[in-house]
N, C-alpha and C. Protein backbone atom coordinates (compact mmCIF):
# COMPACT_ATOMS: atom_id res chain seq x y z
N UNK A 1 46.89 125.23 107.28
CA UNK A 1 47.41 123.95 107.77
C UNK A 1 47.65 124.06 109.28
N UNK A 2 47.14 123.08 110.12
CA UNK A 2 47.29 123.04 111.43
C UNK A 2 48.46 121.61 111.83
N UNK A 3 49.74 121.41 112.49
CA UNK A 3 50.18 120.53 113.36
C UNK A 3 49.24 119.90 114.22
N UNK A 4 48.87 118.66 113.60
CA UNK A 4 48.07 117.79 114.65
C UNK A 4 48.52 117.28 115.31
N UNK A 5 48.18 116.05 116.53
CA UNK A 5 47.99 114.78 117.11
C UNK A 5 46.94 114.56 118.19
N UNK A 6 46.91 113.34 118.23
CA UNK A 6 45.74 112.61 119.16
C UNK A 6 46.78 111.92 120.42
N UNK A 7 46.09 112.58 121.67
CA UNK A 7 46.88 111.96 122.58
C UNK A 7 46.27 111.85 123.96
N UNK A 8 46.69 111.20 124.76
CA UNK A 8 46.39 111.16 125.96
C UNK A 8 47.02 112.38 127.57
N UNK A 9 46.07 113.30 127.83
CA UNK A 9 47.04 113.57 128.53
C UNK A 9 47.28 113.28 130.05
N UNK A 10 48.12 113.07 130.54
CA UNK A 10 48.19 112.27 131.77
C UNK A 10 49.02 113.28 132.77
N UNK A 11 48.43 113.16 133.81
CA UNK A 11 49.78 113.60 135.42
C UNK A 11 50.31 112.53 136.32
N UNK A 12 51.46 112.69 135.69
CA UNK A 12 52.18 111.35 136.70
C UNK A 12 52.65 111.94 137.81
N UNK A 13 52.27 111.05 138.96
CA UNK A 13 52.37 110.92 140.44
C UNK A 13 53.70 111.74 140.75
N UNK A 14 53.57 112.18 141.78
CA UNK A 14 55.06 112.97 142.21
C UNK A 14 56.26 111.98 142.35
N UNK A 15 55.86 110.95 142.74
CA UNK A 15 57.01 110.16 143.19
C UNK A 15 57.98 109.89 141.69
N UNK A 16 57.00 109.83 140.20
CA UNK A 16 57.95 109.62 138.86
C UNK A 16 58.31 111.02 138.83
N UNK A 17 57.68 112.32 138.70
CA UNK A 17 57.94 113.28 138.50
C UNK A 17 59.37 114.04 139.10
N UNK A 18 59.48 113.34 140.74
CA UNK A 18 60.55 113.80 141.10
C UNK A 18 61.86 112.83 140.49
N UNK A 19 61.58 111.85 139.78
CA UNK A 19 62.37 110.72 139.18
C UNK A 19 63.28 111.05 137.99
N UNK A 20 61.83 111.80 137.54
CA UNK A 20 62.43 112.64 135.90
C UNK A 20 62.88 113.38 136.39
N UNK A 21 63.08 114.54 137.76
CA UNK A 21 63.68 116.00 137.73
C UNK A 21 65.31 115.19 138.28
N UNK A 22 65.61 114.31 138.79
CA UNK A 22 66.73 113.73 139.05
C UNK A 22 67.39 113.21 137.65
N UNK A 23 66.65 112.55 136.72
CA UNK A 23 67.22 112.18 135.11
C UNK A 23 67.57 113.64 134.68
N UNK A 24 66.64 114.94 134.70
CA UNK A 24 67.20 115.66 133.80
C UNK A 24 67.88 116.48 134.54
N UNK A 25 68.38 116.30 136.19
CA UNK A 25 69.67 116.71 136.84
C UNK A 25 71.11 116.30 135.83
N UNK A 26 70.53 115.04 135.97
CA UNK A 26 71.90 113.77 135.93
C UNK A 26 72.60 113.85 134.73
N UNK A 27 71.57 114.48 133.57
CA UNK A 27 71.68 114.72 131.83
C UNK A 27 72.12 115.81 132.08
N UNK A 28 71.72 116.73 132.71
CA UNK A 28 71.90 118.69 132.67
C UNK A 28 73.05 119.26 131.75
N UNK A 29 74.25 118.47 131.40
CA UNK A 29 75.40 118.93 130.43
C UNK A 29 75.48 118.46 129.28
N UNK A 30 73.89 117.56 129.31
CA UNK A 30 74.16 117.06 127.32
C UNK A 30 73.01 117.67 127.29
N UNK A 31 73.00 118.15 125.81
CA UNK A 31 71.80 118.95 124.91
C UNK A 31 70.92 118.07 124.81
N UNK A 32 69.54 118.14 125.56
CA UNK A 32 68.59 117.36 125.44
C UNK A 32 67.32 118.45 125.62
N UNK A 33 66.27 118.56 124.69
CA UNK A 33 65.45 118.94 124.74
C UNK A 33 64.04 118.40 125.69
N UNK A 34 64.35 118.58 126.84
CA UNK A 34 63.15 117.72 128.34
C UNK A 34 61.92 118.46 127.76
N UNK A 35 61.04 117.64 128.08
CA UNK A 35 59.52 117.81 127.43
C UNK A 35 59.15 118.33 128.97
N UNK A 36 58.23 119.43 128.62
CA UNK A 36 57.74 120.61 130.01
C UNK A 36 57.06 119.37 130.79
N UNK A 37 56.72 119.70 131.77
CA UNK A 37 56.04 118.65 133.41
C UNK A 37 54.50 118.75 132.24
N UNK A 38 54.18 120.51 131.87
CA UNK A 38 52.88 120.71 131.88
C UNK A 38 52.40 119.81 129.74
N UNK A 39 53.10 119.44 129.19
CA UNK A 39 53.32 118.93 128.03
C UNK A 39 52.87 117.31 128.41
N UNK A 40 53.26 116.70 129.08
CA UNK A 40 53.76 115.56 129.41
C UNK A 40 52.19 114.71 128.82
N UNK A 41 52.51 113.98 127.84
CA UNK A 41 51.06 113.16 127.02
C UNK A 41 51.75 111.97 126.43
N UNK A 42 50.75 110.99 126.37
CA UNK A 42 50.68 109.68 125.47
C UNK A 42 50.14 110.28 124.39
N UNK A 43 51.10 109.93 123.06
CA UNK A 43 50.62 110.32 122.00
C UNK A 43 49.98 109.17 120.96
N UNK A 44 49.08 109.51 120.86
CA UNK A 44 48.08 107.85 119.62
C UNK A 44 48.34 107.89 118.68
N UNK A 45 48.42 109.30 117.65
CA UNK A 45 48.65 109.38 116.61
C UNK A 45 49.23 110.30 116.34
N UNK A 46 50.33 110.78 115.76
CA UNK A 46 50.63 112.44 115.03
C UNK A 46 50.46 112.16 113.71
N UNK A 47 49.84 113.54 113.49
CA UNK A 47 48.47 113.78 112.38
C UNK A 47 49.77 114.46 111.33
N UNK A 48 50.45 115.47 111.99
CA UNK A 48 51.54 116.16 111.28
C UNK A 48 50.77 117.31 110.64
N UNK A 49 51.16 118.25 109.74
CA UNK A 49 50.52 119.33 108.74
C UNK A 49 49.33 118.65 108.44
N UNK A 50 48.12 119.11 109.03
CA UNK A 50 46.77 118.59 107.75
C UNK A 50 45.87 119.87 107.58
N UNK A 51 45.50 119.81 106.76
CA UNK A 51 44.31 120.72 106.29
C UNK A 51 42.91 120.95 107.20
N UNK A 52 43.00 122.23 107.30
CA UNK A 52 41.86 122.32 108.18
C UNK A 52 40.59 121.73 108.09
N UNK A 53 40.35 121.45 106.93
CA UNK A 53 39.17 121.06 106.29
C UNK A 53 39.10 119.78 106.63
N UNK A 54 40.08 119.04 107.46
CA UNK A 54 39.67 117.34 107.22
C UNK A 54 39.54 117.27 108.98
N UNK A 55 39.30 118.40 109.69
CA UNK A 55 39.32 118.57 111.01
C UNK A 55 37.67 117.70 111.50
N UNK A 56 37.02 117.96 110.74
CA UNK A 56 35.66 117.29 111.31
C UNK A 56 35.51 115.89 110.76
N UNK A 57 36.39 115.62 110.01
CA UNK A 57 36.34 113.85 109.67
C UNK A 57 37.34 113.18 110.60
N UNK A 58 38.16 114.27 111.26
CA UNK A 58 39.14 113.36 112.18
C UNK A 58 38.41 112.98 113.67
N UNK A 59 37.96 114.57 113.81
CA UNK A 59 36.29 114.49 115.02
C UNK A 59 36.05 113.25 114.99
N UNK A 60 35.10 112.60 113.74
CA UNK A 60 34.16 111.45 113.53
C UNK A 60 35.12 110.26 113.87
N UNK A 61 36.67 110.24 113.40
CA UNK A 61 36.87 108.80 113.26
C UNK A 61 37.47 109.06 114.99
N UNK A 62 37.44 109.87 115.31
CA UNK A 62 38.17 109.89 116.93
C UNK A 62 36.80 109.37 118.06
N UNK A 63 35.52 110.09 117.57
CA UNK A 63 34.30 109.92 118.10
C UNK A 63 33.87 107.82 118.33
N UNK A 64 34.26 107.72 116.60
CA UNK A 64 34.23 106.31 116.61
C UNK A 64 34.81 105.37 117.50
N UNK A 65 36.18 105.77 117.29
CA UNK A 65 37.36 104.80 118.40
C UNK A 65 36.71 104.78 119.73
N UNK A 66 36.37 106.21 120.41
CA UNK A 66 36.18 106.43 121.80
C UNK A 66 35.00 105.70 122.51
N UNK A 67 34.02 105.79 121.07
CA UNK A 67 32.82 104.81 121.85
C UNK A 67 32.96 103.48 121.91
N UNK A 68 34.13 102.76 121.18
CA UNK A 68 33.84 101.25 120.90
C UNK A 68 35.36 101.23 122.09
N UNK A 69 35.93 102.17 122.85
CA UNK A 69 37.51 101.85 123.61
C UNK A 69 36.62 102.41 125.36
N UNK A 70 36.76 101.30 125.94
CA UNK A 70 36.48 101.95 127.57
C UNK A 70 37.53 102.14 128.54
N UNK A 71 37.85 103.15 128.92
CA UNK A 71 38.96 103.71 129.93
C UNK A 71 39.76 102.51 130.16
N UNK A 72 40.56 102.86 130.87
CA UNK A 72 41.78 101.88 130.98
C UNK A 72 42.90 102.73 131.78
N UNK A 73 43.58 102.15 132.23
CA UNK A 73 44.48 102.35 133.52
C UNK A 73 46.23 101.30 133.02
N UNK A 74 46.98 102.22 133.39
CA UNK A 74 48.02 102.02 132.97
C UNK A 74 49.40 102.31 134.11
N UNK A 75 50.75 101.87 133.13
CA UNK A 75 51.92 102.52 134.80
C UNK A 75 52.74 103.34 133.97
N UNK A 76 53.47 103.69 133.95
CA UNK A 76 54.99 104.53 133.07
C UNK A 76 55.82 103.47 133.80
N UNK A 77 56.33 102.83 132.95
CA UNK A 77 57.62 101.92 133.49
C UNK A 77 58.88 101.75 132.37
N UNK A 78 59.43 102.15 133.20
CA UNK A 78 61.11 101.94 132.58
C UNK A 78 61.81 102.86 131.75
N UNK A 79 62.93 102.61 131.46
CA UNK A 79 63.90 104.11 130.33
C UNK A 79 64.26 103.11 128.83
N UNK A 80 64.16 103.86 128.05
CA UNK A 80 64.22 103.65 126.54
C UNK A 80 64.89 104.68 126.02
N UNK A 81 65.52 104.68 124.46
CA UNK A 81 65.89 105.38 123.64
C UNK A 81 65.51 104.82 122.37
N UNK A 82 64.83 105.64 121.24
CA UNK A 82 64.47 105.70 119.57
C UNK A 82 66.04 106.09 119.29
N UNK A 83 66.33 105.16 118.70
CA UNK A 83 67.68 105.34 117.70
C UNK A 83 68.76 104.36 118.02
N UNK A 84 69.66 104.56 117.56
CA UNK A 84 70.78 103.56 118.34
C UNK A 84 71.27 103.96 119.20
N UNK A 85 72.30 103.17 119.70
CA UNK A 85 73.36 103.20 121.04
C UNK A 85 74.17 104.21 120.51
N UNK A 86 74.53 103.95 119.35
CA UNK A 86 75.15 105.02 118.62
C UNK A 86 74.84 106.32 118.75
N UNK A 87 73.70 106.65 118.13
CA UNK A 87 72.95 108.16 117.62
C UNK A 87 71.84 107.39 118.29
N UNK A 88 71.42 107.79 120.03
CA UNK A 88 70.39 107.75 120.47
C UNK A 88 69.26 109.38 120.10
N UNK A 89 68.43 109.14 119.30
CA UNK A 89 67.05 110.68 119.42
C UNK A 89 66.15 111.14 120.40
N UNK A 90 65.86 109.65 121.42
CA UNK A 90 64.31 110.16 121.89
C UNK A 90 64.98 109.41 123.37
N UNK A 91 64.48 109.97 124.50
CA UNK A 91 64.61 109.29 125.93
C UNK A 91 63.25 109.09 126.32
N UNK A 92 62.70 108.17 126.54
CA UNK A 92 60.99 107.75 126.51
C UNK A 92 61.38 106.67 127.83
N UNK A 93 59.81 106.73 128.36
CA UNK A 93 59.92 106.07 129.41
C UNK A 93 58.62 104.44 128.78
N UNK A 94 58.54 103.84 129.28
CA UNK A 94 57.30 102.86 128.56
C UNK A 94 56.13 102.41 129.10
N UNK A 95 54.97 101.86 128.75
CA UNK A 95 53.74 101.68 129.60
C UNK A 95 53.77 99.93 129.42
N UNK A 96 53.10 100.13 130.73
CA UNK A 96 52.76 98.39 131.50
C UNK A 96 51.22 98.45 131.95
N UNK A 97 50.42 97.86 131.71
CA UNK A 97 50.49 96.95 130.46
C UNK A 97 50.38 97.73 129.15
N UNK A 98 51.10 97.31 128.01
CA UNK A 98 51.74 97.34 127.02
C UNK A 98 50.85 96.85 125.87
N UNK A 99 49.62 95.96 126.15
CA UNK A 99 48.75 95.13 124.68
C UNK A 99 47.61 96.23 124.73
N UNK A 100 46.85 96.83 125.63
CA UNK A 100 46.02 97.56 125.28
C UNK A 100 46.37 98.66 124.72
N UNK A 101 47.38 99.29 125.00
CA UNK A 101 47.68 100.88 124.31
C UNK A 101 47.96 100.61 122.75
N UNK A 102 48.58 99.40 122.68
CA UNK A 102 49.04 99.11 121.34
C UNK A 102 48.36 98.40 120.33
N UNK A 103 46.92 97.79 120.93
CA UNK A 103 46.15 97.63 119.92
C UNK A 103 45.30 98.82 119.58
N UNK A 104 45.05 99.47 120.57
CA UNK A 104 44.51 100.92 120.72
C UNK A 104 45.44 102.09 119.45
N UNK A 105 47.00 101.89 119.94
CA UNK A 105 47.53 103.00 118.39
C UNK A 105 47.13 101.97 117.01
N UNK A 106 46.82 100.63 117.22
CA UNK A 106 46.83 99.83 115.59
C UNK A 106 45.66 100.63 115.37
N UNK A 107 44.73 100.55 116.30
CA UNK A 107 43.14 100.25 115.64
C UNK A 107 42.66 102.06 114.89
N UNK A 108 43.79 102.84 115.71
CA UNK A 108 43.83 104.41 115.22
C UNK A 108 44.39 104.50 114.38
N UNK A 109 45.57 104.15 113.65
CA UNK A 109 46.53 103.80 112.62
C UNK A 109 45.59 103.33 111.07
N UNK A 110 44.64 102.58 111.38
CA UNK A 110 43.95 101.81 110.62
C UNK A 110 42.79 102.82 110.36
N UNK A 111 42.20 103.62 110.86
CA UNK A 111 41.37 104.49 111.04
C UNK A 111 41.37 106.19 110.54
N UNK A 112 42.89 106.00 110.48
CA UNK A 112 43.40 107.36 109.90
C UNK A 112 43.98 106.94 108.89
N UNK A 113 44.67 105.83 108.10
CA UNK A 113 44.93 105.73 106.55
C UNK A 113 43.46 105.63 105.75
N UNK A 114 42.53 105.60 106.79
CA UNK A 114 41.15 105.99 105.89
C UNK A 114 41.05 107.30 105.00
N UNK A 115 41.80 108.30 105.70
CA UNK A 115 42.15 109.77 105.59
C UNK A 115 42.85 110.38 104.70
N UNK A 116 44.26 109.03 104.93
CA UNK A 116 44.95 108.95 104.29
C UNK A 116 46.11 109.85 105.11
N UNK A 117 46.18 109.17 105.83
CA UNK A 117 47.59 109.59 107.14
C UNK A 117 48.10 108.29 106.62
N UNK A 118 49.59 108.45 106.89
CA UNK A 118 50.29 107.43 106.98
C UNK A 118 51.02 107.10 108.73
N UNK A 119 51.04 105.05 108.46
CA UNK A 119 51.43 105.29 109.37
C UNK A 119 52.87 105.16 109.62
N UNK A 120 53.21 105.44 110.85
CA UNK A 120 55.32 105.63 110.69
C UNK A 120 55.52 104.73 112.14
N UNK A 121 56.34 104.32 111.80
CA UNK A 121 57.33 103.03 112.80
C UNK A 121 56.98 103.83 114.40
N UNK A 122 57.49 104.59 114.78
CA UNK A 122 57.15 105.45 115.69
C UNK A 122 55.93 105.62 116.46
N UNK A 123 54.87 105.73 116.06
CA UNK A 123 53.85 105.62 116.00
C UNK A 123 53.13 104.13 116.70
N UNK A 124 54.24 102.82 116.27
CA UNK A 124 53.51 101.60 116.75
C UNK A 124 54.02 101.18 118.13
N UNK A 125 54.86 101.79 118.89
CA UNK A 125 55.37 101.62 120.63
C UNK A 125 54.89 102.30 120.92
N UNK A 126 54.21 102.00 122.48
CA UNK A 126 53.23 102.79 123.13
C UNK A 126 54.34 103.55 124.51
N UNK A 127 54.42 104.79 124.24
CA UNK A 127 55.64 105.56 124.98
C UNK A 127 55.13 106.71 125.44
N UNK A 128 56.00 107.39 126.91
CA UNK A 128 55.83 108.98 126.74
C UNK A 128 57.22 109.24 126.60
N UNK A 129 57.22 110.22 125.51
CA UNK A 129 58.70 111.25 125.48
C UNK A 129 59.30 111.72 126.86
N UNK A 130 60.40 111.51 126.89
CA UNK A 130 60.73 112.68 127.91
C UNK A 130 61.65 113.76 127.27
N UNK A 131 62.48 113.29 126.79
CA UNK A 131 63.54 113.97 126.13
C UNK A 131 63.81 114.42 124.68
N UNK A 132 64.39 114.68 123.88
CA UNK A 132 64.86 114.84 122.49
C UNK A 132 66.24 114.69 122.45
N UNK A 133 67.03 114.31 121.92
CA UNK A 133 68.60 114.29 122.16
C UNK A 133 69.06 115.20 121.06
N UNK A 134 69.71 116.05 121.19
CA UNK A 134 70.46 117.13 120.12
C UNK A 134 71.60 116.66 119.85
N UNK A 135 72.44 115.92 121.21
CA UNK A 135 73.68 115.97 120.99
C UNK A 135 74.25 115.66 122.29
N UNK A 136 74.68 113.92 122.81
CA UNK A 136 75.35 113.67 123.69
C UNK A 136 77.02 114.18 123.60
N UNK A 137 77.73 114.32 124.69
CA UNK A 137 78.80 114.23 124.92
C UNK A 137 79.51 113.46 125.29
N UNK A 138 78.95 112.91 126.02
CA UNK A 138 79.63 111.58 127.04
C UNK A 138 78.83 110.23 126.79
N UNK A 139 78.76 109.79 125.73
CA UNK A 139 77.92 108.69 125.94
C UNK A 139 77.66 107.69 126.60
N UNK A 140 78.86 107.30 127.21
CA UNK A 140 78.96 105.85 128.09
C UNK A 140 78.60 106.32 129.34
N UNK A 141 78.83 108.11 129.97
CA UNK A 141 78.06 108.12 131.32
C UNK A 141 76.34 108.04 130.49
N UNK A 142 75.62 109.06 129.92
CA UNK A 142 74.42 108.57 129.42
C UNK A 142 73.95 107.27 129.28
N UNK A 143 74.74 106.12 128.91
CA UNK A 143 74.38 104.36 129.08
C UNK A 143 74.07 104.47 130.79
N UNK A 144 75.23 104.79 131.43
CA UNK A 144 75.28 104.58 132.41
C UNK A 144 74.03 105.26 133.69
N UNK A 145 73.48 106.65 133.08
CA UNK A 145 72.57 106.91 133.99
C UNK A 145 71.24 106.09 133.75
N UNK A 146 70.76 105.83 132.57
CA UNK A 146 69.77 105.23 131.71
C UNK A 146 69.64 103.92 132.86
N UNK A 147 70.68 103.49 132.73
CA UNK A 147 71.01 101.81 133.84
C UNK A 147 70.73 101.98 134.98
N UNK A 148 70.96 103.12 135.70
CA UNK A 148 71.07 103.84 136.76
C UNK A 148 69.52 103.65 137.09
N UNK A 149 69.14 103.95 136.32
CA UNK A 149 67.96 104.81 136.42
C UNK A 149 66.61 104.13 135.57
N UNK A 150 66.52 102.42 135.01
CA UNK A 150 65.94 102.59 134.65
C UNK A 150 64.81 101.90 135.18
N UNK A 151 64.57 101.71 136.86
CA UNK A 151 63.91 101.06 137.45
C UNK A 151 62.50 102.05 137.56
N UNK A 152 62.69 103.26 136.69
CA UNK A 152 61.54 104.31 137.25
C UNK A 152 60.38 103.90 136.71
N UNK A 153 59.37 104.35 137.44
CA UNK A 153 58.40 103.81 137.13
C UNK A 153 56.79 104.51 138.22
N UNK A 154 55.83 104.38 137.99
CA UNK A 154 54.63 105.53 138.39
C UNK A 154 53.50 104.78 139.04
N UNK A 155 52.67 105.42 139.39
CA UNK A 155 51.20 104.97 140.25
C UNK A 155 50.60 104.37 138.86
N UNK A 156 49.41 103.79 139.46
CA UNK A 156 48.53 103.71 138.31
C UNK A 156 48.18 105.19 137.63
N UNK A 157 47.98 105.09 136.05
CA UNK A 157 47.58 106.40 135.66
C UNK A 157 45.96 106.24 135.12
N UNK A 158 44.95 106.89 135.11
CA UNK A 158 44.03 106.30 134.88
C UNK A 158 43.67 107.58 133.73
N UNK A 159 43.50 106.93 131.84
CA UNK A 159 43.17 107.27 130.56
C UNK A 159 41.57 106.98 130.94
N UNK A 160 40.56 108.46 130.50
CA UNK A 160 39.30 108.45 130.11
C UNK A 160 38.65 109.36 129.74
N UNK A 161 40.18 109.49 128.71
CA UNK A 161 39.62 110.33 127.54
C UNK A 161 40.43 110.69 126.55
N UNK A 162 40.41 111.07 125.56
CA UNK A 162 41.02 111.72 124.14
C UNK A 162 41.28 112.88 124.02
N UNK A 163 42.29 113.40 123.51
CA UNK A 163 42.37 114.98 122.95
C UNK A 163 42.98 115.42 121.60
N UNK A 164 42.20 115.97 120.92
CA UNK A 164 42.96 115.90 119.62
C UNK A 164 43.79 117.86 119.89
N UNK A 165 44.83 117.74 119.68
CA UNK A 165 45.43 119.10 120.27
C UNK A 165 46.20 119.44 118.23
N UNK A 166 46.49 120.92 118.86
CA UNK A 166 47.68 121.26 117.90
C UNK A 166 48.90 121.73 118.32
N UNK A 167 49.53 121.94 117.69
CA UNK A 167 50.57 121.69 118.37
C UNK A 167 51.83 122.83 117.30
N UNK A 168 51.90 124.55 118.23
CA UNK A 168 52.34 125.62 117.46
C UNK A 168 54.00 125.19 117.90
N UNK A 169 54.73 125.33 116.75
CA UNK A 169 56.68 125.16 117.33
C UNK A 169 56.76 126.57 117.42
N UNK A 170 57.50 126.96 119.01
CA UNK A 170 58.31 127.92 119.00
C UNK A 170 59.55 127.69 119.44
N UNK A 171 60.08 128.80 119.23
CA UNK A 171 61.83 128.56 119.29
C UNK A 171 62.06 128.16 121.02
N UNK A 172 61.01 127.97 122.25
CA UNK A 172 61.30 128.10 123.28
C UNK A 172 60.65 126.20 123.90
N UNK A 173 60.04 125.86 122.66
CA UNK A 173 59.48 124.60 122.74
C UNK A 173 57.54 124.81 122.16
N UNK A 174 57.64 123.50 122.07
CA UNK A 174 55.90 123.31 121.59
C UNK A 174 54.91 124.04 122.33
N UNK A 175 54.01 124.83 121.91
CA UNK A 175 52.32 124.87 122.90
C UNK A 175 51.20 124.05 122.04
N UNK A 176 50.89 123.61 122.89
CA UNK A 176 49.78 122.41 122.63
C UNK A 176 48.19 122.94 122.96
N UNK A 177 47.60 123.04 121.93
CA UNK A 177 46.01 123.70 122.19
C UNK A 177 45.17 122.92 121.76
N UNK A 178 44.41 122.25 122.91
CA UNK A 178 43.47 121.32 123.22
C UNK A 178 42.29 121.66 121.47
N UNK A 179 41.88 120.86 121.01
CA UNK A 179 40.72 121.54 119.76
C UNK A 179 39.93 120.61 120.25
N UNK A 180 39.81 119.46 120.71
CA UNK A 180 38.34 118.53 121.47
C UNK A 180 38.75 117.45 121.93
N UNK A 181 37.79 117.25 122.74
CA UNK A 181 38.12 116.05 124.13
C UNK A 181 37.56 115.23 123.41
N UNK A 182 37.57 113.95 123.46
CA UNK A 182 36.67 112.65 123.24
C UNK A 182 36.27 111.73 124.76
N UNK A 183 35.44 111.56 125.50
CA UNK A 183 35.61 111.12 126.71
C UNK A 183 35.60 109.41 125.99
N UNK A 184 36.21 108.29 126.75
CA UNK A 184 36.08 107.18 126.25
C UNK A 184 34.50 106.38 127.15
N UNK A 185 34.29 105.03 126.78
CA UNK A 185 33.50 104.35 127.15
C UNK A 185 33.98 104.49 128.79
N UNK A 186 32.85 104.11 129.94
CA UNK A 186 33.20 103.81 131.16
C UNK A 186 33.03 102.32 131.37
């Protein structure tokens, strides 16, 4: 069994990058798991545990998407949290424009219950992670940097291409190993 997903991987401009190293200044005393600079991806689908054996039918339906999807250009805009105000989980930043990525995760969604992946709520907002939340302390300063802070936002990023990676957990964080590119339409 291999940890899948299909994702995009992107380098955002220094000007967000130094944006995020000021957010995960500003967080530095709540337990938040910051996703590495060198990690940093749009994710399309997580595949989760699958069988090695269904590795060349995921090839085909990834091959499919890529020829009928032509590159596309995007921004990282703004701060988010998955969960409540309450029990916030995920610190994600969001993409503008917002209809292509997201008919783009439907039309993959639809393509992998062929497989017989399911799909999960998560999965249908088009986001990059930044964070993981273990465990705020202070919540109302956390509202407060989020507010602070949530004008951030990036160059154009320009998607033109696919990667289906795996993705080993170690106790020090994820390594992600590329298994094939898909280049998209030009």
């Amino acid at each position: 069994m291999k940890r899948l997903f299909v994702a995009f991987n992107i380098n955002p401009d220094p000007d967000f990058l130094s944006a995020f190293c000021r957010l995960r200044h500003a967080l530095s005393h709540e337990k938040i798991n910051w996703v590495e600079e060198k990690n940093i991806h749009i994710t399309l689908k997580f595949l989760g545990e699958t069988e090695e054996r269904l590795i060349p039918d995921i090839s085909q339906v990834l091959k499919n998407l890529t020829k009928a999807t032509s590159s596309f250009t995007f921004r990282l805009a703004g701060l988010g949290v998955f969960g409540s105000s309450y029990n916030p989980r995920v610190i994600w930043t969001g993409i503008e424009p917002y209809d292509e990525l997201a008919t783009l995760m439907k039309r993959a969604s639809l393509d992998f219950e062929s497989l017989g992946f399911q799909t999960g709520r998560q999965n249908q907002v088009p986001h990059l992670t930044l964070g993981r939340i273990k465990y705020l302390q202070d919540k109302v300063f956390f509202q407060k940097i989020l507010d602070k802070m949530k004008g951030i936002s990036s160059h154009p990023v320009s998607v033109k291409h696919l990667i289906l990676y795996e993705s080993i957990l170690r106790p020090k964080g994820p390594d992600y190993y590329s298994i094939e590119t898909f280049l998209l339409k030009k």
